[in-house]
C-alpha atoms as a PDB file:
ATOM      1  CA  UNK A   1     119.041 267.398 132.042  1.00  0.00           C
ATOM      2  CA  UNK A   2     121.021 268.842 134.872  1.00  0.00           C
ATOM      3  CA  UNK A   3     118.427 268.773 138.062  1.00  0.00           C
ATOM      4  CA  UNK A   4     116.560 265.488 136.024  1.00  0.00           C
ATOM      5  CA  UNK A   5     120.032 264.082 135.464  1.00  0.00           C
ATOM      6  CA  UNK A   6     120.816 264.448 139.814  1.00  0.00           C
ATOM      7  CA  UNK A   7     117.379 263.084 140.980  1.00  0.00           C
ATOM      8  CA  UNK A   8     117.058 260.413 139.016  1.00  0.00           C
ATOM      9  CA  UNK A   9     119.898 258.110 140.439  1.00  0.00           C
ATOM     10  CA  UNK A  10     118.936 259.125 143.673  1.00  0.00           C
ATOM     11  CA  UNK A  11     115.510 258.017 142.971  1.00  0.00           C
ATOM     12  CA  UNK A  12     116.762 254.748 141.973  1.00  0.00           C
ATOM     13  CA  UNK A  13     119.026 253.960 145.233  1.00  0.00           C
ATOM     14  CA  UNK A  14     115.933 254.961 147.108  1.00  0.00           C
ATOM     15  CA  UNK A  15     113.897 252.360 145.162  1.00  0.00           C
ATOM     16  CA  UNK A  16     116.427 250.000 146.410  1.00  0.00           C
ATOM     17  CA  UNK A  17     116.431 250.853 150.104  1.00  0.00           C
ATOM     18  CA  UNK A  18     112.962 250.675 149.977  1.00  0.00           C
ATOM     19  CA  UNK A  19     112.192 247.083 148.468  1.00  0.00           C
ATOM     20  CA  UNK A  20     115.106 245.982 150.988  1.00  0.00           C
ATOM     21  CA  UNK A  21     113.131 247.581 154.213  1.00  0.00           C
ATOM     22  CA  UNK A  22     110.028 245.981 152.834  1.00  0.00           C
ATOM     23  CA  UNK A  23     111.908 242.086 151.949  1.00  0.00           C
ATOM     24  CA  UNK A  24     113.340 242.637 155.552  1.00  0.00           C
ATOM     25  CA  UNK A  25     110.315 243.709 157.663  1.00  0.00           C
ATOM     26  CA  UNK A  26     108.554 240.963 155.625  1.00  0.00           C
ATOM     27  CA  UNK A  27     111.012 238.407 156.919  1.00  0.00           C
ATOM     28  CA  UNK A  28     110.798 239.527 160.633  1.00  0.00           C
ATOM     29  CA  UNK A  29     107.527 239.315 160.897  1.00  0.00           C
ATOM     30  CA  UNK A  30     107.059 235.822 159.941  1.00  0.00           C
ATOM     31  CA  UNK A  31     110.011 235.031 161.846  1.00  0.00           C
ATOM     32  CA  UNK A  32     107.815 236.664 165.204  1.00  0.00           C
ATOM     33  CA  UNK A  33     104.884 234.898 163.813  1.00  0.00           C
ATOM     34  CA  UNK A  34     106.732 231.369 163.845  1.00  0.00           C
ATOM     35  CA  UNK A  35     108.808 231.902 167.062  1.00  0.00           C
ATOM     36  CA  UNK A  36     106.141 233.114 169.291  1.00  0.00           C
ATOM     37  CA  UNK A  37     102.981 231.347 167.582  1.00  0.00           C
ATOM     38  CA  UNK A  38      99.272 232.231 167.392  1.00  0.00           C
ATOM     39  CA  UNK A  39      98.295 233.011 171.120  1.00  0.00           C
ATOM     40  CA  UNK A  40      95.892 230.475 172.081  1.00  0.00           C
ATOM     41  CA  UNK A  41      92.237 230.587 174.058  1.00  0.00           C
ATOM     42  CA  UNK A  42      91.862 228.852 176.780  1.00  0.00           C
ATOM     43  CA  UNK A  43      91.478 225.111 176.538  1.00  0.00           C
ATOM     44  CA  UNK A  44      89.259 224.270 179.520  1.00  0.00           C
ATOM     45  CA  UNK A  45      86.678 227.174 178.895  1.00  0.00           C
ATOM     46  CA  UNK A  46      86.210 227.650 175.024  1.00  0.00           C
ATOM     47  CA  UNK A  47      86.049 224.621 172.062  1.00  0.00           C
ATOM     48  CA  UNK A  48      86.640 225.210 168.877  1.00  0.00           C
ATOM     49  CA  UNK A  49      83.565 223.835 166.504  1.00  0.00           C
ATOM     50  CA  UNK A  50      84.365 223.563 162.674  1.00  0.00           C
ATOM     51  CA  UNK A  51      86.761 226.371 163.175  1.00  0.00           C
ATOM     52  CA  UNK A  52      84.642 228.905 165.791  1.00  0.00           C
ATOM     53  CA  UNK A  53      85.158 229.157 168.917  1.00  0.00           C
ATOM     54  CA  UNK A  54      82.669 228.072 171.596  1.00  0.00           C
ATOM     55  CA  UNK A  55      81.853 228.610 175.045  1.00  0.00           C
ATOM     56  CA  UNK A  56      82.501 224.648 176.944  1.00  0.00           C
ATOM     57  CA  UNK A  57      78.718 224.277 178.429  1.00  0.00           C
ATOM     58  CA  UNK A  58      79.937 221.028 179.492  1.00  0.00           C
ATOM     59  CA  UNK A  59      82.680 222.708 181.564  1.00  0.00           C
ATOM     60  CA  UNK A  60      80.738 225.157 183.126  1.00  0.00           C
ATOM     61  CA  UNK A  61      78.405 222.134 184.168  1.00  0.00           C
ATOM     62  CA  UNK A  62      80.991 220.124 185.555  1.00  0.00           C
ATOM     63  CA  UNK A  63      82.403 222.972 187.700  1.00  0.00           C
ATOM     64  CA  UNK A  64      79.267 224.604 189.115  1.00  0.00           C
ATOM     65  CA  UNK A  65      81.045 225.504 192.229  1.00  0.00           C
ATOM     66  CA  UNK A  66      83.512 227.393 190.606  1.00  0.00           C
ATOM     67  CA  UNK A  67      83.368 231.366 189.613  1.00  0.00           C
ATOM     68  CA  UNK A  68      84.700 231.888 186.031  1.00  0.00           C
ATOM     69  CA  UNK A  69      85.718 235.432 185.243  1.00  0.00           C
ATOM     70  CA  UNK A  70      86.485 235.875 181.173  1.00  0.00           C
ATOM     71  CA  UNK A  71      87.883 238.964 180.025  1.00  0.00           C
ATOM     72  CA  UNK A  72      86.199 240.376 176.562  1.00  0.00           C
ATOM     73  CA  UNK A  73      89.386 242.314 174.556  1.00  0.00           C
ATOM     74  CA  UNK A  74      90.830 242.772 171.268  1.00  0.00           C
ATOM     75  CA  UNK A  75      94.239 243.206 170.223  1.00  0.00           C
ATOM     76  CA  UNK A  76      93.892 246.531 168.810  1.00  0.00           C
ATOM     77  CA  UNK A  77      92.274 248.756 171.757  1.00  0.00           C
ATOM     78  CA  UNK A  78      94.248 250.484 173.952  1.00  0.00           C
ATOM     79  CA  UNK A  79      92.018 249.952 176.598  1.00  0.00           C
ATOM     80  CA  UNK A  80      92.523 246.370 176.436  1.00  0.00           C
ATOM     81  CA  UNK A  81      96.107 246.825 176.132  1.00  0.00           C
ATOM     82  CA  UNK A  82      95.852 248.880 179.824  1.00  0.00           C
ATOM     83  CA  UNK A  83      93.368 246.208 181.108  1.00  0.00           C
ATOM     84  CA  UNK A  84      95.053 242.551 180.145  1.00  0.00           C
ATOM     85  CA  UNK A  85      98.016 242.832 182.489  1.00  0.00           C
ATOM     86  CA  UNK A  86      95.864 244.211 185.269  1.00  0.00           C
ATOM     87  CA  UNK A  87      93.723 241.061 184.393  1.00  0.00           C
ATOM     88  CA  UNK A  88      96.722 238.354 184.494  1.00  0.00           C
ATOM     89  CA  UNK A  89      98.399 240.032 187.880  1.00  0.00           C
ATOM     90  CA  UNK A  90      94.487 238.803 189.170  1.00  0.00           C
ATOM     91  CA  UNK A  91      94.633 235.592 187.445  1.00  0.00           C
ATOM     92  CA  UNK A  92      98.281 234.856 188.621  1.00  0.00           C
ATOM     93  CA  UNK A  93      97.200 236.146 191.802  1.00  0.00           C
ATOM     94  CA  UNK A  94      93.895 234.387 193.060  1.00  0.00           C
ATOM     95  CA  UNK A  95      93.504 231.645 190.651  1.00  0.00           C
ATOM     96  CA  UNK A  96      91.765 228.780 193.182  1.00  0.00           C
ATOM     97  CA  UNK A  97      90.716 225.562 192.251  1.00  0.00           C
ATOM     98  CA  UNK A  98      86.776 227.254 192.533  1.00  0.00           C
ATOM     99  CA  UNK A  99      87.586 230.841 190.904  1.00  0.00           C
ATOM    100  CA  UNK A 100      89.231 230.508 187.343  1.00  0.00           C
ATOM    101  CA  UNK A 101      90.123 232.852 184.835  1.00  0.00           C
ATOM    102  CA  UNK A 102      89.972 233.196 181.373  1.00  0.00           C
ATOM    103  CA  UNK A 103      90.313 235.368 177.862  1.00  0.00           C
ATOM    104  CA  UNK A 104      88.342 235.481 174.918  1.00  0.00           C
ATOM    105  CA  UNK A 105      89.391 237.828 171.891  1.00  0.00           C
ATOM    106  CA  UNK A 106      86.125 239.020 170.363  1.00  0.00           C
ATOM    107  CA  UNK A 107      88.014 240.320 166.913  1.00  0.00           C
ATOM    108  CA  UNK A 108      89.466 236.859 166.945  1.00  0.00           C
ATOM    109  CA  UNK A 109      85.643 235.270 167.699  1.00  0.00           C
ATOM    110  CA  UNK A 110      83.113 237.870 166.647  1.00  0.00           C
ATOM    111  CA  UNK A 111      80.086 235.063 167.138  1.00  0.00           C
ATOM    112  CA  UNK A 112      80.993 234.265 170.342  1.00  0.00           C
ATOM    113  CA  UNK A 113      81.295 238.524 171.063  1.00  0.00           C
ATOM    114  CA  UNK A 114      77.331 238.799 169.689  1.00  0.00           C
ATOM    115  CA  UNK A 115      76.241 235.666 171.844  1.00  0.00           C
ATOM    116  CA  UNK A 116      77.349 237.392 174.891  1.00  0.00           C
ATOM    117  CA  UNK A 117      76.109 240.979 173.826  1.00  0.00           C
ATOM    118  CA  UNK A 118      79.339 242.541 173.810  1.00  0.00           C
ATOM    119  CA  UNK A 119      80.085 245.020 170.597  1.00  0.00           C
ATOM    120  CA  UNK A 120      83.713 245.016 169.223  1.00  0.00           C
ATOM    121  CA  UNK A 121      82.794 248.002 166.842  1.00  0.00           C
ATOM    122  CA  UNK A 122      85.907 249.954 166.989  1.00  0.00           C
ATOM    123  CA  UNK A 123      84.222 252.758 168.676  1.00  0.00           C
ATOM    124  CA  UNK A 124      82.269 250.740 170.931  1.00  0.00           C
ATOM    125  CA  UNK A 125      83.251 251.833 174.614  1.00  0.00           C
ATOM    126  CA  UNK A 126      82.384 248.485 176.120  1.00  0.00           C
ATOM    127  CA  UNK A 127      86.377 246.799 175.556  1.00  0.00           C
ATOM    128  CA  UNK A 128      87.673 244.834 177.262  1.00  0.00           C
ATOM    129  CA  UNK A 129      84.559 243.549 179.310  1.00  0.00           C
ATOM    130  CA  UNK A 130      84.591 241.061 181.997  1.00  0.00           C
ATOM    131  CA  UNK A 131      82.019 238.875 183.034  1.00  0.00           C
ATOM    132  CA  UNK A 132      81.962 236.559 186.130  1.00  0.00           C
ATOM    133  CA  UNK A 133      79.791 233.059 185.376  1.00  0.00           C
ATOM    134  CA  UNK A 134      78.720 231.155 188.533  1.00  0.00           C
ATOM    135  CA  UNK A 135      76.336 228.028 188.051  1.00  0.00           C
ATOM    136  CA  UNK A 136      76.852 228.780 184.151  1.00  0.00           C
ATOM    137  CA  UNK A 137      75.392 231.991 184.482  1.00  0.00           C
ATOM    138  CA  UNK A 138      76.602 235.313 184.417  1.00  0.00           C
ATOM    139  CA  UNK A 139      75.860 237.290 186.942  1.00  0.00           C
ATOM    140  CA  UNK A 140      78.419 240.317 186.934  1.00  0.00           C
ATOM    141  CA  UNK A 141      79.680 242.475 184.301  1.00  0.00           C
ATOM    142  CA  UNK A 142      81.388 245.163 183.725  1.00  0.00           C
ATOM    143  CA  UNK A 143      81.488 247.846 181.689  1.00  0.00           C
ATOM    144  CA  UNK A 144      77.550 247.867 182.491  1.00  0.00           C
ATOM    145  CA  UNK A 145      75.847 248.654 179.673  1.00  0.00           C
ATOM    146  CA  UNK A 146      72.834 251.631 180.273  1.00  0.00           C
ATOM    147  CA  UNK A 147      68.925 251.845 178.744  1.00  0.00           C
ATOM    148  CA  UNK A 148      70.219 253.653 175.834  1.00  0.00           C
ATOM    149  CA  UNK A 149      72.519 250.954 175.012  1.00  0.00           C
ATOM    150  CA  UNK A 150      75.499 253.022 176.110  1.00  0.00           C
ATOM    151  CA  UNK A 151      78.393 251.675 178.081  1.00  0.00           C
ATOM    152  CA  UNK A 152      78.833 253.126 181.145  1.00  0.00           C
ATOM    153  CA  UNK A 153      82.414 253.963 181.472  1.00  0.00           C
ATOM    154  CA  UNK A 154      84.831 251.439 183.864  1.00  0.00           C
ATOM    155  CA  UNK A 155      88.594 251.953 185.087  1.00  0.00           C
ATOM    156  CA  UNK A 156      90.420 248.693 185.069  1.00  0.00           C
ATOM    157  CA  UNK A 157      92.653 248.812 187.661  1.00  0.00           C
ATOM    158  CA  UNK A 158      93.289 246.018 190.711  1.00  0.00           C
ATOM    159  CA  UNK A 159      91.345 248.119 193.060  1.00  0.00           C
ATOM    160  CA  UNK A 160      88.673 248.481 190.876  1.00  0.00           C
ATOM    161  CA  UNK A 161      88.157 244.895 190.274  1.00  0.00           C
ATOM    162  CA  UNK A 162      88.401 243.907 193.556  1.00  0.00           C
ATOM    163  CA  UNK A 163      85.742 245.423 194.357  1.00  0.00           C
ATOM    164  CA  UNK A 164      84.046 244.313 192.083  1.00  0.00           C
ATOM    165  CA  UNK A 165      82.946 241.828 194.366  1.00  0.00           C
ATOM    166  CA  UNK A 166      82.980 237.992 193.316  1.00  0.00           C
ATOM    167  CA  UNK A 167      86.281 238.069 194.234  1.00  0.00           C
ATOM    168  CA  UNK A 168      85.656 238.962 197.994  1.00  0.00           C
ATOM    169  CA  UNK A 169      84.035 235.212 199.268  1.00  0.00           C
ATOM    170  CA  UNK A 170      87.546 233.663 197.473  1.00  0.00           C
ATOM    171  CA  UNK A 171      90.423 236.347 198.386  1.00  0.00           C
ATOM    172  CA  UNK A 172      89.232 235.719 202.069  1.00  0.00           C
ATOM    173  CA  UNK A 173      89.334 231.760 201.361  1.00  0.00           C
ATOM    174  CA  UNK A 174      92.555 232.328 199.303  1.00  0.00           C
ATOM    175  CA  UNK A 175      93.915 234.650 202.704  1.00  0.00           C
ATOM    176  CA  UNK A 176      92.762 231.845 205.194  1.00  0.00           C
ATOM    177  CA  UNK A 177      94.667 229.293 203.051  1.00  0.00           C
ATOM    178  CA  UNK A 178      97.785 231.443 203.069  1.00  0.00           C
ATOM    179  CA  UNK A 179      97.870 231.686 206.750  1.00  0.00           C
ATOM    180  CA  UNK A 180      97.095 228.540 207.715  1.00  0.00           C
ATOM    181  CA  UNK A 181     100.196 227.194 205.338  1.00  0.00           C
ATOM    182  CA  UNK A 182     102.512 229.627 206.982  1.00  0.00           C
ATOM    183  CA  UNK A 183     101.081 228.579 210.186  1.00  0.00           C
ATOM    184  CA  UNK A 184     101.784 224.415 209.207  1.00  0.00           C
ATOM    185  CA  UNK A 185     105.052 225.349 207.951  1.00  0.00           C
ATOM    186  CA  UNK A 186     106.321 227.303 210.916  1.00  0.00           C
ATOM    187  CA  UNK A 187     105.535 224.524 213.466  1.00  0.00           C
END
């Protein structure tokens, strides 16, 4: 009974400790989940149909002039992780009334993933993908995906994607404007 007799009440208080770390994670988590809310796809892009997530055709017919570049992700690849900030330093950056940006989480929307061929199979190399739509088409993407059905690897940085190159014709429109409001506003 000696060694039994010792462990025992420790066993107990641990038991304790234990259900209170569980009650209190429990409690901060839907605390996070109520404060910051279920993070939201864009409005003006993607619909939601009897609960799935669609891509606006009628939007992408209204705005044929425009460039829309989505961003493909999930919240559980690190490569996404790496990517999305890159991604909103663009969007804050050269959003124009004729180049708009948008995200679409493919673990979040797995139908809308298939319908634009892009696998969110945990060991699928093509995360976080981004596609650029122009006359509600796409015409760029990358990762690119090779014969064998392979991505061909990407490095998401600012560099990268700016020269990626449908953001060349609207930087230089996005630099004109610039300089011709500094020029209005210093006369």
């Amino acid at each position: 009974m000696g060694i039994a007799g010792m462990i025992l009440p420790q066993l107990k208080e641990a038991k304790n400790v234990l259900t209170l770390y569980h009650l209190l994670n429990a409690i901060l988590s839907i605390t996070f989940l109520c404060t910051k809310g279920v993070p939201e796809i864009c409005r003006w892009i993607f619909v939601s149909e009897d609960g799935e997530c669609a891509l606006d055709s009628e939007e992408l017919d209204r705005d044929r002039k425009s460039i829309f570049v989505i961003q493909f992700y999930t919240t559980w690849s690190p490569d996404c992780k790496h990517a999305t900030p890159v991604f909103a330093q663009l969007s804050e950056r050269f959003s124009l009334p004729n180049l708009r940006f948008g995200k679409l989480d493919v673990g979040r929307w797995p139908k809308e993933a298939e319908r634009f061929r892009v696998n969110a199979h945990p060991t699928s190399r093509q995360l976080p993908t981004i596609c650029v739509f122009k006359d509600a088409k796409e015409i760029k993407r990358r990762p690119l995906v090779n014969e064998k059905r392979r991505a061909i690897p990407f490095v998401f940085s600012q560099v990268r994607l700016l020269e990626f190159g449908c953001f060349k014709i609207q930087i230089y429109r996005f630099l004109c404007s610039r300089i011709i409001a500094y020029w209005i506003s210093t006369c």
